[in-house]
C-alpha atoms as a PDB file:
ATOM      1  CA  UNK A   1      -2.827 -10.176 -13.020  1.00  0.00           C
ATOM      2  CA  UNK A   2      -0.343 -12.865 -12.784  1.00  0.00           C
ATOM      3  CA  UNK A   3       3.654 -11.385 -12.961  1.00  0.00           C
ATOM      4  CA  UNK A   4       2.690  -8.028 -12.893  1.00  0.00           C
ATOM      5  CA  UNK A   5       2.764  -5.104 -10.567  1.00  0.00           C
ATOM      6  CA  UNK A   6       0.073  -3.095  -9.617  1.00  0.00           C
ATOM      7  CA  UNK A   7       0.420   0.487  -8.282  1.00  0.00           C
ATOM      8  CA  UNK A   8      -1.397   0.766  -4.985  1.00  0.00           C
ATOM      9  CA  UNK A   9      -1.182   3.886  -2.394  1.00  0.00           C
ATOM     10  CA  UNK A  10      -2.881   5.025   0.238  1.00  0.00           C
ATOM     11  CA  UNK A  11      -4.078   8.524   1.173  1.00  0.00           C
ATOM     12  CA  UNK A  12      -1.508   8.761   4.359  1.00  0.00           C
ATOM     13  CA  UNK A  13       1.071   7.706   1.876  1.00  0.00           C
ATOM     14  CA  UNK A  14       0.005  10.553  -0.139  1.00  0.00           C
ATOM     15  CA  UNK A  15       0.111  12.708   2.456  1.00  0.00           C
ATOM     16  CA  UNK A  16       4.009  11.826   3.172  1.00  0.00           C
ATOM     17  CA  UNK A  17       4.704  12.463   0.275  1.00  0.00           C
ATOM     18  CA  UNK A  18       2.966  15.811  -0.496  1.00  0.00           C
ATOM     19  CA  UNK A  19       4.948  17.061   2.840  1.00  0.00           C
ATOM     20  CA  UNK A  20       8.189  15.258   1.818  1.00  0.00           C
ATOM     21  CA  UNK A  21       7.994  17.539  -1.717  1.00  0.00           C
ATOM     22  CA  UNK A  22       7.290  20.678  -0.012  1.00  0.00           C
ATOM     23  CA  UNK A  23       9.823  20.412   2.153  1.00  0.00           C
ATOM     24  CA  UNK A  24      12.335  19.383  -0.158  1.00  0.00           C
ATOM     25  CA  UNK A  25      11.516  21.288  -2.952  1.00  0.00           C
ATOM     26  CA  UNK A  26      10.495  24.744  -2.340  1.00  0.00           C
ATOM     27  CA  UNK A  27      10.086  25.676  -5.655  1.00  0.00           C
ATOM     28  CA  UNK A  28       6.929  23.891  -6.321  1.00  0.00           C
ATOM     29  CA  UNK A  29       3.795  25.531  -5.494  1.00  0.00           C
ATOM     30  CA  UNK A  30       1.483  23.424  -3.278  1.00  0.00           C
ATOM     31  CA  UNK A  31      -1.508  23.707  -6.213  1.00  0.00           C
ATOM     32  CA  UNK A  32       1.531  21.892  -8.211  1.00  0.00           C
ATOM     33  CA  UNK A  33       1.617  19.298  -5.455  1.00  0.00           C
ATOM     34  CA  UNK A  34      -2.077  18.990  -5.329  1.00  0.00           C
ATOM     35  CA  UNK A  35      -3.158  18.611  -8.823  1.00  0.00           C
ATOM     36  CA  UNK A  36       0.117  15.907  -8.984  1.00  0.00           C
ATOM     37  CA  UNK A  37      -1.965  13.993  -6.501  1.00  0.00           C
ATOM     38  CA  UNK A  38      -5.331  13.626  -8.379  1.00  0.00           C
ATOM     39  CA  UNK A  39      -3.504  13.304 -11.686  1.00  0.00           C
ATOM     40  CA  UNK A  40      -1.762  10.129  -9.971  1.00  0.00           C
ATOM     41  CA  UNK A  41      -5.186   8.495  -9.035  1.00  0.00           C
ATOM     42  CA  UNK A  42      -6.890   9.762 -11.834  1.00  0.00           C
ATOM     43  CA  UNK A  43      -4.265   7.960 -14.193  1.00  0.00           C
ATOM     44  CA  UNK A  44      -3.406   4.843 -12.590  1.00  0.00           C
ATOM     45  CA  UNK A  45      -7.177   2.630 -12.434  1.00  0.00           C
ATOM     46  CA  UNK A  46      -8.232   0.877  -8.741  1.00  0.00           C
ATOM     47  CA  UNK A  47      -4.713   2.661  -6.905  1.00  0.00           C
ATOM     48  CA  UNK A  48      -5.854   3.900  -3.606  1.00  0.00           C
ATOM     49  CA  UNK A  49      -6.120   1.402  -0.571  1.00  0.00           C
ATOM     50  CA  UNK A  50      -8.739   2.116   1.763  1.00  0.00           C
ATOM     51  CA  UNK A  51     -10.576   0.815   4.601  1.00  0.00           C
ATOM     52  CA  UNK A  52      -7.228  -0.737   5.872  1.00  0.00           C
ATOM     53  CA  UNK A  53      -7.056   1.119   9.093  1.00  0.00           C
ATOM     54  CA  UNK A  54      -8.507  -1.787  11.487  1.00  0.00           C
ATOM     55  CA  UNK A  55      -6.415  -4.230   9.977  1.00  0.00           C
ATOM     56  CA  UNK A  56      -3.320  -2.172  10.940  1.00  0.00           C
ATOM     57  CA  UNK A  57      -4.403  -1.596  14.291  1.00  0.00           C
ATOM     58  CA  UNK A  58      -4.609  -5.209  15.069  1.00  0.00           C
ATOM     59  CA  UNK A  59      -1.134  -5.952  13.820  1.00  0.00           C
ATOM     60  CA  UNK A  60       1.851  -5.385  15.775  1.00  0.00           C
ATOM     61  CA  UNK A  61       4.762  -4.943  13.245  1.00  0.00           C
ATOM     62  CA  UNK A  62       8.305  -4.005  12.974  1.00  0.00           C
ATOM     63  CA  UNK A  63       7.309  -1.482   9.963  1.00  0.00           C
ATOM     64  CA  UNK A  64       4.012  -0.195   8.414  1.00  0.00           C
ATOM     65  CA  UNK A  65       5.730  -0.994   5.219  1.00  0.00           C
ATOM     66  CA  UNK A  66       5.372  -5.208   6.059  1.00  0.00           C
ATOM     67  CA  UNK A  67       2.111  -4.304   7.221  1.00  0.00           C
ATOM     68  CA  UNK A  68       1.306  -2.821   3.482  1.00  0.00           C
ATOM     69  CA  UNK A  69       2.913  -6.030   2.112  1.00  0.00           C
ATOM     70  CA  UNK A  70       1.426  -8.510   3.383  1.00  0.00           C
ATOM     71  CA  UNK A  71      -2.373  -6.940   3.407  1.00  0.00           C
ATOM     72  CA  UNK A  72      -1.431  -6.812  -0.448  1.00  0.00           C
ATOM     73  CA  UNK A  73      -0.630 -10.135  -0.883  1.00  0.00           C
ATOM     74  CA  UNK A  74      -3.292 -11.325   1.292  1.00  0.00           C
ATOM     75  CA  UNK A  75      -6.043  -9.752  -0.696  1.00  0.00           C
ATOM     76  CA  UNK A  76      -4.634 -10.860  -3.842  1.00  0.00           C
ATOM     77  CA  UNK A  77      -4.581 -14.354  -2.451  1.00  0.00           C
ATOM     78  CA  UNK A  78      -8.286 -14.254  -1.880  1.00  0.00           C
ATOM     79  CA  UNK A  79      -9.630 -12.831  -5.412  1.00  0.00           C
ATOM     80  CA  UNK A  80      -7.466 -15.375  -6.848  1.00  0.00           C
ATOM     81  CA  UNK A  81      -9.458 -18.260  -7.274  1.00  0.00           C
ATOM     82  CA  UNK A  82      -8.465 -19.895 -10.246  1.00  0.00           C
ATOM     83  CA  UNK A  83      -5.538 -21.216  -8.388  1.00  0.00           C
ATOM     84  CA  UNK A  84      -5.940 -23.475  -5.167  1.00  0.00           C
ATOM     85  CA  UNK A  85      -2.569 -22.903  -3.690  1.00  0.00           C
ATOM     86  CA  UNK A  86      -2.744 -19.379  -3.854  1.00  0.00           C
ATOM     87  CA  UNK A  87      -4.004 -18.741  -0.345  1.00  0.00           C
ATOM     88  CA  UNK A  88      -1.928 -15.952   1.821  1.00  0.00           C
ATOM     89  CA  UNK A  89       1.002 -16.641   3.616  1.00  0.00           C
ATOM     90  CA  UNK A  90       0.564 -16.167   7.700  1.00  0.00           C
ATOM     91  CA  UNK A  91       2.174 -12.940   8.985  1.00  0.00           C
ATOM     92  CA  UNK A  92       4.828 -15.459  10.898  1.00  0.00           C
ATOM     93  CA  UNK A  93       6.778 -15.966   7.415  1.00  0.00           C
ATOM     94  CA  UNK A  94       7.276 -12.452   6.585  1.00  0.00           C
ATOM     95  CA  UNK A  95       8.998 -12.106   9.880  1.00  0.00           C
ATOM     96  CA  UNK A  96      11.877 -14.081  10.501  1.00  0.00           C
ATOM     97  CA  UNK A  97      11.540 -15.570  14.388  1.00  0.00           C
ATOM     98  CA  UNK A  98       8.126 -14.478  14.493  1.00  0.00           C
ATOM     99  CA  UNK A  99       5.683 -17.562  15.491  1.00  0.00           C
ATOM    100  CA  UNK A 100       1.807 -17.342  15.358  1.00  0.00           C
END
């Protein structure tokens, strides 16, 4: 998938933002905010991240958000094979002054 995005989310995500609706709109019932869910990873194919927990817990980040990032590009870098530069950056250059 070279130059295109690809949806990805994980479950906690989900969760945020199943609370995050509810609590900012009150008007929509939580079977609403429930079906939303599985229509969103019914619709959009391969979407939800799993299995990432361990990786996280190793990781000592600023924000869960580079955490996301990086495992992303990390993964893509290793299905890739077609091209031999495409290998992951280390953590150290998504964090300015951070060394390995």
């Amino acid at each position: 998938m070279t130059g295109r995005m690809q949806a990805k989310w994980t479950n906690r995500i989900l969760d945020e933002m199943q609370r995050n609706l509810a609590a900012n709109r009150p008007d929509i019932p939580a079977e609403k905010l429930g079906k939303l869910r599985l229509l969103m990873n019914t619709a959009v194919r391969d979407c939800l991240v799993e299995g990432y927990e361990p990786l996280i817990e190793g990781l000592k980040l600023r924000t869960p958000m580079i955490v996301m990032c990086w495992l992303r590009r990390s993964r893509r870098a290793r299905k890739s094979s077609s091209h031999r530069t495409s290998r992951a950056s280390p953590l150290s250059a998504w964090l300015p002054g951070m060394s390995r």
